[in-house]
Protein backbone atom coordinates (compact mmCIF):
# COMPACT_ATOMS: atom_id res chain seq x y z
CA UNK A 1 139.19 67.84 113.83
CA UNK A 2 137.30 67.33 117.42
CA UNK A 3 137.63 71.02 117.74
CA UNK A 4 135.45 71.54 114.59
CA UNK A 5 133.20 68.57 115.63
CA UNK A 6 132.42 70.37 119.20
CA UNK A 7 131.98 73.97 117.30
CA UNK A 8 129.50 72.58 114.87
CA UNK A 9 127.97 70.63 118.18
CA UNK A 10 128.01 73.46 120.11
CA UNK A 11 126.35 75.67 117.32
CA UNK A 12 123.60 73.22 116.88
CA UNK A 13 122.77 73.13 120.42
CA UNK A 14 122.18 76.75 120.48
CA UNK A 15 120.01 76.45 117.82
CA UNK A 16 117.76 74.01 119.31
CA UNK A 17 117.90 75.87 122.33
CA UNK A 18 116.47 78.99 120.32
CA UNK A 19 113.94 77.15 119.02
CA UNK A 20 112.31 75.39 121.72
CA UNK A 21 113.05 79.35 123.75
CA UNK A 22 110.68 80.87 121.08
CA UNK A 23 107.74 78.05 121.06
CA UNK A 24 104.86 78.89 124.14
CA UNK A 25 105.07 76.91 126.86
CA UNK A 26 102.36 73.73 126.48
CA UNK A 27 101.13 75.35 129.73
CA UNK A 28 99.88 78.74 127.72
CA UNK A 29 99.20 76.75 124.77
CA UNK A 30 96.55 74.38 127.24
CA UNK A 31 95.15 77.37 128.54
CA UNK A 32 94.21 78.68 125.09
CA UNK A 33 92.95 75.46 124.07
CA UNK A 34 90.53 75.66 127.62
CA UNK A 35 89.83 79.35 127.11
CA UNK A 36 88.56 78.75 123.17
CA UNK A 37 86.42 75.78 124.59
CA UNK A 38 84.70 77.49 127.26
CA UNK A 39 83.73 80.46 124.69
CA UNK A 40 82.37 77.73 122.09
CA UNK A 41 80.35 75.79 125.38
CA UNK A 42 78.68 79.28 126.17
CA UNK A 43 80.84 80.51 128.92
CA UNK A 44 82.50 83.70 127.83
CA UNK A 45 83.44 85.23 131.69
CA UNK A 46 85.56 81.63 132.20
CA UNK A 47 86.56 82.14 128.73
CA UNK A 48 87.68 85.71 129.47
CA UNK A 49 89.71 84.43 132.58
CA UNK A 50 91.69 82.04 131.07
CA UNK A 51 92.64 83.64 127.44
CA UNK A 52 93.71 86.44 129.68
CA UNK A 53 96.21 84.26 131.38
CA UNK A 54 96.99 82.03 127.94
CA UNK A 55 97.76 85.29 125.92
CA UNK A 56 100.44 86.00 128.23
CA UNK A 57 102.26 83.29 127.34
CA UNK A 58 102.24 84.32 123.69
CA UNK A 59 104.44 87.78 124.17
CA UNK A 60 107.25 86.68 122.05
CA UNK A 61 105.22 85.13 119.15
CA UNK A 62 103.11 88.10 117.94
CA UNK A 63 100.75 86.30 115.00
CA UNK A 64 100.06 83.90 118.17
CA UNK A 65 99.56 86.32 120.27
CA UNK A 66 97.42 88.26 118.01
CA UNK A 67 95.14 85.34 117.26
CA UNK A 68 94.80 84.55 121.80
CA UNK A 69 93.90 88.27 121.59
CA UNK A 70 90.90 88.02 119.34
CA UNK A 71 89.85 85.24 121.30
CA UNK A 72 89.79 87.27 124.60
CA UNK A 73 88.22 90.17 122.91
CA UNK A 74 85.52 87.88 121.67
CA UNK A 75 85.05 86.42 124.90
CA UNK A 76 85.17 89.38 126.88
CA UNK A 77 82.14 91.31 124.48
CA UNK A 78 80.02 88.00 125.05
CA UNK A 79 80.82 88.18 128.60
CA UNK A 80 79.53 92.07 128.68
CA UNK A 81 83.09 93.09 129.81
CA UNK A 82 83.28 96.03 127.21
CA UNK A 83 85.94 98.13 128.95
CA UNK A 84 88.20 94.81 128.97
CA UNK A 85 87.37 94.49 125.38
CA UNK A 86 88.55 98.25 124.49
CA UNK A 87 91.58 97.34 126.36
CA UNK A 88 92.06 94.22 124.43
CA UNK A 89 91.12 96.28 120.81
CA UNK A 90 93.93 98.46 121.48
CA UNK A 91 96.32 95.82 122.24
CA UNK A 92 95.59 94.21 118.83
CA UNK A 93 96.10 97.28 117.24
CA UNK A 94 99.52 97.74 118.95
CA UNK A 95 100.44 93.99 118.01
CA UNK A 96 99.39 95.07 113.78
CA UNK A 97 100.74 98.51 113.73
CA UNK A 98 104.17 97.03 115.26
CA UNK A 99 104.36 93.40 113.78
CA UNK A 100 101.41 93.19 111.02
CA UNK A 101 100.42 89.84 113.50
CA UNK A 102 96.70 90.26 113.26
CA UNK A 103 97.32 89.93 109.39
CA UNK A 104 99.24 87.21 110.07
CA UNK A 105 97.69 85.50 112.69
CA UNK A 106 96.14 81.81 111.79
CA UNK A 107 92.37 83.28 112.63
CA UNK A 108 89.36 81.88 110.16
CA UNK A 109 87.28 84.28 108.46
CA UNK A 110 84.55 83.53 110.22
CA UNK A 111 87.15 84.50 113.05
CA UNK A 112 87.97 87.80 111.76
CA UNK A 113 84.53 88.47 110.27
CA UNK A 114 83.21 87.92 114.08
CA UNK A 115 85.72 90.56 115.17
CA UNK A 116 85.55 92.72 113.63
CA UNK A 117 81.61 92.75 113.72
CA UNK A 118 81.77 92.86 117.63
CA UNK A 119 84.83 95.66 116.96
CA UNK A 120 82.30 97.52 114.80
CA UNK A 121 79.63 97.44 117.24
CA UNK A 122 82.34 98.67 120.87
CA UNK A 123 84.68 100.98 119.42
CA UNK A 124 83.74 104.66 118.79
CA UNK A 125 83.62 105.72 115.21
CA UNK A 126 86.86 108.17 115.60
CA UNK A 127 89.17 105.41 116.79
CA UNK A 128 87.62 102.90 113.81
CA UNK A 129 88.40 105.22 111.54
CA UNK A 130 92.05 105.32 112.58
CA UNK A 131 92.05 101.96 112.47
CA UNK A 132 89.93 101.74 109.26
CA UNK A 133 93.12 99.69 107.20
CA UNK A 134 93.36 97.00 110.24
CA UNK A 135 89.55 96.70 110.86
CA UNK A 136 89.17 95.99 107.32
CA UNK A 137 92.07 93.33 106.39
CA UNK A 138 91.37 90.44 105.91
CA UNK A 139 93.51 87.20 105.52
CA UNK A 140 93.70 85.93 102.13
């Protein structure tokens, strides 16, 4: 009996390790919380900085990851960083093509709608229309 009791222990302490393995680090999670403030106060370059950093800290959780990188791209096209923001464009578009995360991704409309206004405005008409599907989902 103690041997089924330390299997079915043993099994649930994987499990909870798995878990709390998968969920971002509060440190990444802080950083997107600073980076998304210091866009809405007005200060996309320190924005830019730090949603850099926090999306790194989202690799394993796509949708997240996917919603940190809409942030950075928003912050770097306010900051006038538009070769950082092609760079961050094509990431997202990796992220959907492999995982559907931008679909996915807890973003508002107004989020989205934002994005892919600024997308509309950086990226060349040839890539957009590549990417016509993904630039036009939206969330429902």
């Amino acid at each position: 009996m103690t041997t089924k009791i330390a299997q079915y222990l043993l099994v649930l302490t994987i499990l909870a390790a798995a878990a709390f393995a998968s969920a971002a680090d509060p440190f990444y999670e802080n950083l997107l919380f600073k980076g998304t403030a210091a866009y809405r106060t007005g200060q996309p370059a320190r924005a830019a900085e730090t949603l850099r950093l926090a999306c790194f800290g989202f690799l394993d959780e796509p949708e997240n990851l996917a919603g940190c990188l809409v942030h950075l791209a928003l912050a770097q096209d306010g900051a006038g960083q538009q070769k950082e923001f092609t760079d961050t464009f094509h990431r997202i578009l990796e992220v959907e093509q492999r995982f559907g995360a931008y679909t996915d991704a807890d973003l508002s409309d107004e989020m989205r709608a934002k994005f892919q206004e600024v997308t509309k405005k950086n990226i060349p008409e040839p890539v957009l229309a590549e990417a016509k599907l993904f630039v036009q989902k939206n969330k429902e």
